[in-house]
Protein backbone atom coordinates (compact mmCIF):
# COMPACT_ATOMS: atom_id res chain seq x y z
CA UNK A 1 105.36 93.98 105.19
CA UNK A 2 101.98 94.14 106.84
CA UNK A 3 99.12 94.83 104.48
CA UNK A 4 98.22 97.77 106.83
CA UNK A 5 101.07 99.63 105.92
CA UNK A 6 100.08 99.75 102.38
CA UNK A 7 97.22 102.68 103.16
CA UNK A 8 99.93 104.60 103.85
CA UNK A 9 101.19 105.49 100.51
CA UNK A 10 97.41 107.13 99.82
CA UNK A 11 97.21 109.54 102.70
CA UNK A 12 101.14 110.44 101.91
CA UNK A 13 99.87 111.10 97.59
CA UNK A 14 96.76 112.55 98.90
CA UNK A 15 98.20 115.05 101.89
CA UNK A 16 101.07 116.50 98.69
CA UNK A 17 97.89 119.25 98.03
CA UNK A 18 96.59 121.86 100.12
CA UNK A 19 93.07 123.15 97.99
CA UNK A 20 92.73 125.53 101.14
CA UNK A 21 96.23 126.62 100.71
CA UNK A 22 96.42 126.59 96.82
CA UNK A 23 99.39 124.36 97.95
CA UNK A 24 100.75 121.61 95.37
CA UNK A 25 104.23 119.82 96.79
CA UNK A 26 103.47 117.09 93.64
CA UNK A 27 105.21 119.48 91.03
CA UNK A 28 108.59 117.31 90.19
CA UNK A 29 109.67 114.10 89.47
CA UNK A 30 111.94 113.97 92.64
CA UNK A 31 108.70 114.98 94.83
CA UNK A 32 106.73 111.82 93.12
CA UNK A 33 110.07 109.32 94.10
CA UNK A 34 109.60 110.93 97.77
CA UNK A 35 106.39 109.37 97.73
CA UNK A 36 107.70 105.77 97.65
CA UNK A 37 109.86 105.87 100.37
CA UNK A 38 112.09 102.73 100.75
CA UNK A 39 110.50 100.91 97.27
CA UNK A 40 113.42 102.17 95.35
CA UNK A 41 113.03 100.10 92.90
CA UNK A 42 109.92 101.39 92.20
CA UNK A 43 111.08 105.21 92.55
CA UNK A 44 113.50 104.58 89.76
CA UNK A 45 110.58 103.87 87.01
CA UNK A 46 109.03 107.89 87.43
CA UNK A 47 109.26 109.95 84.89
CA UNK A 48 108.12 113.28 83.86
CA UNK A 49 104.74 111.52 82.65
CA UNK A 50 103.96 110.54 85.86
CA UNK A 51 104.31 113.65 87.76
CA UNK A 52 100.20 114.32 86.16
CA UNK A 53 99.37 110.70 86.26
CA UNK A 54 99.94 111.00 89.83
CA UNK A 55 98.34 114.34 90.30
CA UNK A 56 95.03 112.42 89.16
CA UNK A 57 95.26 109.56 91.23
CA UNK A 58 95.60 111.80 94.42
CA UNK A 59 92.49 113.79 93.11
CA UNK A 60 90.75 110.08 92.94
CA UNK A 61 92.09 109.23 96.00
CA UNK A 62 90.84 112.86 97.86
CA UNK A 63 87.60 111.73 96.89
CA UNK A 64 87.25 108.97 98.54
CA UNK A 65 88.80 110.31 101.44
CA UNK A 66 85.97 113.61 101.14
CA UNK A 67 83.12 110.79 100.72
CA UNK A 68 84.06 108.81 104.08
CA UNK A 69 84.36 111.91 105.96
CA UNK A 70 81.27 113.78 104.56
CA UNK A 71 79.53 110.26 105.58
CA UNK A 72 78.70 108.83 102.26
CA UNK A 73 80.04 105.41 102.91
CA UNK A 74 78.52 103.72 99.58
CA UNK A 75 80.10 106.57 97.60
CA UNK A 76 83.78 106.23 99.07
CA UNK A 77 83.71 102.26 98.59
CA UNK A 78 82.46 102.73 94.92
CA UNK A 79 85.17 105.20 94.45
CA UNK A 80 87.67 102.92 95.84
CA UNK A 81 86.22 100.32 93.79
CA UNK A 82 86.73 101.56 90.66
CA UNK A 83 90.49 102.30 91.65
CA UNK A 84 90.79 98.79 92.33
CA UNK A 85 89.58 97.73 89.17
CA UNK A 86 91.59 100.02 86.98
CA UNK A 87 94.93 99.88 89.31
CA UNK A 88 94.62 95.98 90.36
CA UNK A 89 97.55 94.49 93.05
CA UNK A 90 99.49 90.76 92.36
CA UNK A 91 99.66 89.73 95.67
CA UNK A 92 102.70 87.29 96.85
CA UNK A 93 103.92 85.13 99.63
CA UNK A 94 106.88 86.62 100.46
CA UNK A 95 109.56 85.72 103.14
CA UNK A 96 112.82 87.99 102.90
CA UNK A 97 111.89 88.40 106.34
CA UNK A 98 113.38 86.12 109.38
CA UNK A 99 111.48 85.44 112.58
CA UNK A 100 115.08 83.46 114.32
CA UNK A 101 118.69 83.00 114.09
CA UNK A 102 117.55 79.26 112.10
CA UNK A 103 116.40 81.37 109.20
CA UNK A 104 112.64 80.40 109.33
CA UNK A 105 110.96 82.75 106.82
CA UNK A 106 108.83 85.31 108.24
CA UNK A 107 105.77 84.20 105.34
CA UNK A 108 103.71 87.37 104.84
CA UNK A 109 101.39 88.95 101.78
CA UNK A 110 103.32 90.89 99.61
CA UNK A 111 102.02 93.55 96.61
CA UNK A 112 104.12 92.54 94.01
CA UNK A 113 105.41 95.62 91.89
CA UNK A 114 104.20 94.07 88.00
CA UNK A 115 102.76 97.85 86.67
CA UNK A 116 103.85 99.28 83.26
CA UNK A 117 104.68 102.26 84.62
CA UNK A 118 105.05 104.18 88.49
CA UNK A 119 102.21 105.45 88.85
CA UNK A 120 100.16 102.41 88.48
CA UNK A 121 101.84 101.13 90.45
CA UNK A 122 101.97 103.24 93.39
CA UNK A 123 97.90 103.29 92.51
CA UNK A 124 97.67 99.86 92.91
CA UNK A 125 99.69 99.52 96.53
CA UNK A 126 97.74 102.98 97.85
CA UNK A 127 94.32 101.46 96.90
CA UNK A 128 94.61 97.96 98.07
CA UNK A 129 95.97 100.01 101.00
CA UNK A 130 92.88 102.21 101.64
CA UNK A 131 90.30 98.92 100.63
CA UNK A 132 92.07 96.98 103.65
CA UNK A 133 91.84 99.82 106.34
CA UNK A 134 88.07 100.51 105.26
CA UNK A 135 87.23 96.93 105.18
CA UNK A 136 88.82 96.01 108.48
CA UNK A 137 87.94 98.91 110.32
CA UNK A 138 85.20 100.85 108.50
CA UNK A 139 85.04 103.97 106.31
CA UNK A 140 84.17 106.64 109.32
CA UNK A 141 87.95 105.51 109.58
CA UNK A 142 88.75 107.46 106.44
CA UNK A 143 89.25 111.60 107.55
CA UNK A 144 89.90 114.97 107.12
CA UNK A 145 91.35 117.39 109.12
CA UNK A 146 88.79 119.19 111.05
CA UNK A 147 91.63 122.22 111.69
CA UNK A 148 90.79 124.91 109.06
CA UNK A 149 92.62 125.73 106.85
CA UNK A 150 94.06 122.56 106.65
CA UNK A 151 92.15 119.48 105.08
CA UNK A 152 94.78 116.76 105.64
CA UNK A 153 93.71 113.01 104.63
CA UNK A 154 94.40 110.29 107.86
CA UNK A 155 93.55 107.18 108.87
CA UNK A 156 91.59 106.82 112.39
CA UNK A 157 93.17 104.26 114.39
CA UNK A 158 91.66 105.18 117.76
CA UNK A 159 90.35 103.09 119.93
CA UNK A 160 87.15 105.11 120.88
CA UNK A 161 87.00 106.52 116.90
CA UNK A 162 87.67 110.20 118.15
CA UNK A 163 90.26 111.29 115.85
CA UNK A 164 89.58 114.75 114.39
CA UNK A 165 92.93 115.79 113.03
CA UNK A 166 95.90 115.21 111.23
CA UNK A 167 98.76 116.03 113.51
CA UNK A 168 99.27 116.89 116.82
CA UNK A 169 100.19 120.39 116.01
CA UNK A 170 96.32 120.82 113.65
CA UNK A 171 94.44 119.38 117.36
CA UNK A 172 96.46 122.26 119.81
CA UNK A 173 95.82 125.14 116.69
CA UNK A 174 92.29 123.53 117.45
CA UNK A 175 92.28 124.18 120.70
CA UNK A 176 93.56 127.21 120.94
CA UNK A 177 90.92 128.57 118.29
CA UNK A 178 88.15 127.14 120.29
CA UNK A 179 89.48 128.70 123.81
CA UNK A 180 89.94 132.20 122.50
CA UNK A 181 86.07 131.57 120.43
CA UNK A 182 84.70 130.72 123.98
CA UNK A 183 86.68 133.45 125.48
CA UNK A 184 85.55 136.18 123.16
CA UNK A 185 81.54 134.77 123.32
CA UNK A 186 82.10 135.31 126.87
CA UNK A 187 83.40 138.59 126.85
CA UNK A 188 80.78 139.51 124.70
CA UNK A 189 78.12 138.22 126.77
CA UNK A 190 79.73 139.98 130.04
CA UNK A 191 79.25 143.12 128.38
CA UNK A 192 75.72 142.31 127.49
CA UNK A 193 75.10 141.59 130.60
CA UNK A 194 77.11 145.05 131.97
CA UNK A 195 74.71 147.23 129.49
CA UNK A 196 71.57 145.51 130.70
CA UNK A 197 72.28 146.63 134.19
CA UNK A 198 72.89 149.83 133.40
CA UNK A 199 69.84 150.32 131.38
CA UNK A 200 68.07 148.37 134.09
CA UNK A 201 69.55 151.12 136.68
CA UNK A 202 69.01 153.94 134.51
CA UNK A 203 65.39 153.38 134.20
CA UNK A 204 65.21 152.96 137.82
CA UNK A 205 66.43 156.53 138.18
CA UNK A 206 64.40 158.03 135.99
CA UNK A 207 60.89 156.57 137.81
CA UNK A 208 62.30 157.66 140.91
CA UNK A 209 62.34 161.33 139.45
């Protein structure tokens, strides 16, 4: 498993709120062993417990998330840093993966799965996640949603850096909002521009009298 995969499982804890929305998805302990996915094994180990634990470790993680986008660089890495150092990862060679029909391991980094309990774990693998996206591609990688109402977390992997939104559907709702602003300023501005000339005309009329 690629080590970039890992900052996946923070933008998938972090995007189970919607503050704008008064939206919480996090409320049971089946919704906390949707958030691992195929790690079964670790999905098994959640309990009721962890359904809060994990509420504040997406709150942690939405911070770091607000920091980055808001620009505050040196506030989002000490933020992630003090994730790291309460959640830490045991990395492994692994290789239950095959790269031929000769059974040649595929050797790879692995987060082992050591934690007492789920949620440190999952803290753990989303952290050391989010560290090796910001590291390898900087925190302006790190955003939020630009679409109101929605404040989605995602990761930026553009090639120019433009990413403004969280889905396809957030950038047209985008669009569409800013078309119909322009259209409206421009309506407005026509009509301006319509009582001007009659004003304009109107006084002409008058100092003609």
């Amino acid at each position: 498993m690629e080590l970039a995969h890992y900052s996946d499982y923070a933008v998938r804890l972090v995007n189970t709120e919607e503050p704008a929305r008064n939206k919480d998805a996090l409320t049971s302990v089946e919704a906390v062993r949707a958030l691992f996915g195929e790690s079964v094994q670790m999905a098994r180990r959640v309990t009721d417990t962890d359904v809060t634990r994990f509420r504040n470790v997406r709150g942690r993680l939405r911070a770091v998330f607000e920091a980055a986008d808001g620009g505050d660089h040196v506030l989002a890495v000490d933020l992630l840093n003090s994730l790291l150092m309460e959640f830490p990862v045991s990395p492994q060679v692994s290789g239950h993966q095959y790269l031929d029909d000769e059974g040649r391991p595929d050797w790879h980094i692995h987060l082992a799965d050591h934690p007492s309990n789920a949620s440190a774990g999952y803290a753990a693998i989303a952290s050391f996640g989010l560290a090796f996206h910001l590291t390898e591609h900087g925190p302006d990688r790190l955003g939020l949603c630009q679409a109101p109402p929605c404040r989605n977390a995602y990761l930026d992997t553009s090639t120019n850096r433009s990413r403004r939104y969280c889905s396809d559907r957030c950038a047209t709702r985008a669009n569409v909002a800013a078309y119909r602003a322009r259209k409206r300023l421009e309506a407005e501005a026509s009509a301006r521009s319509g009582r001007s000339a009659d004003t304009a005309q109107d006084s002409r009329a008058l100092s003609e009298l």
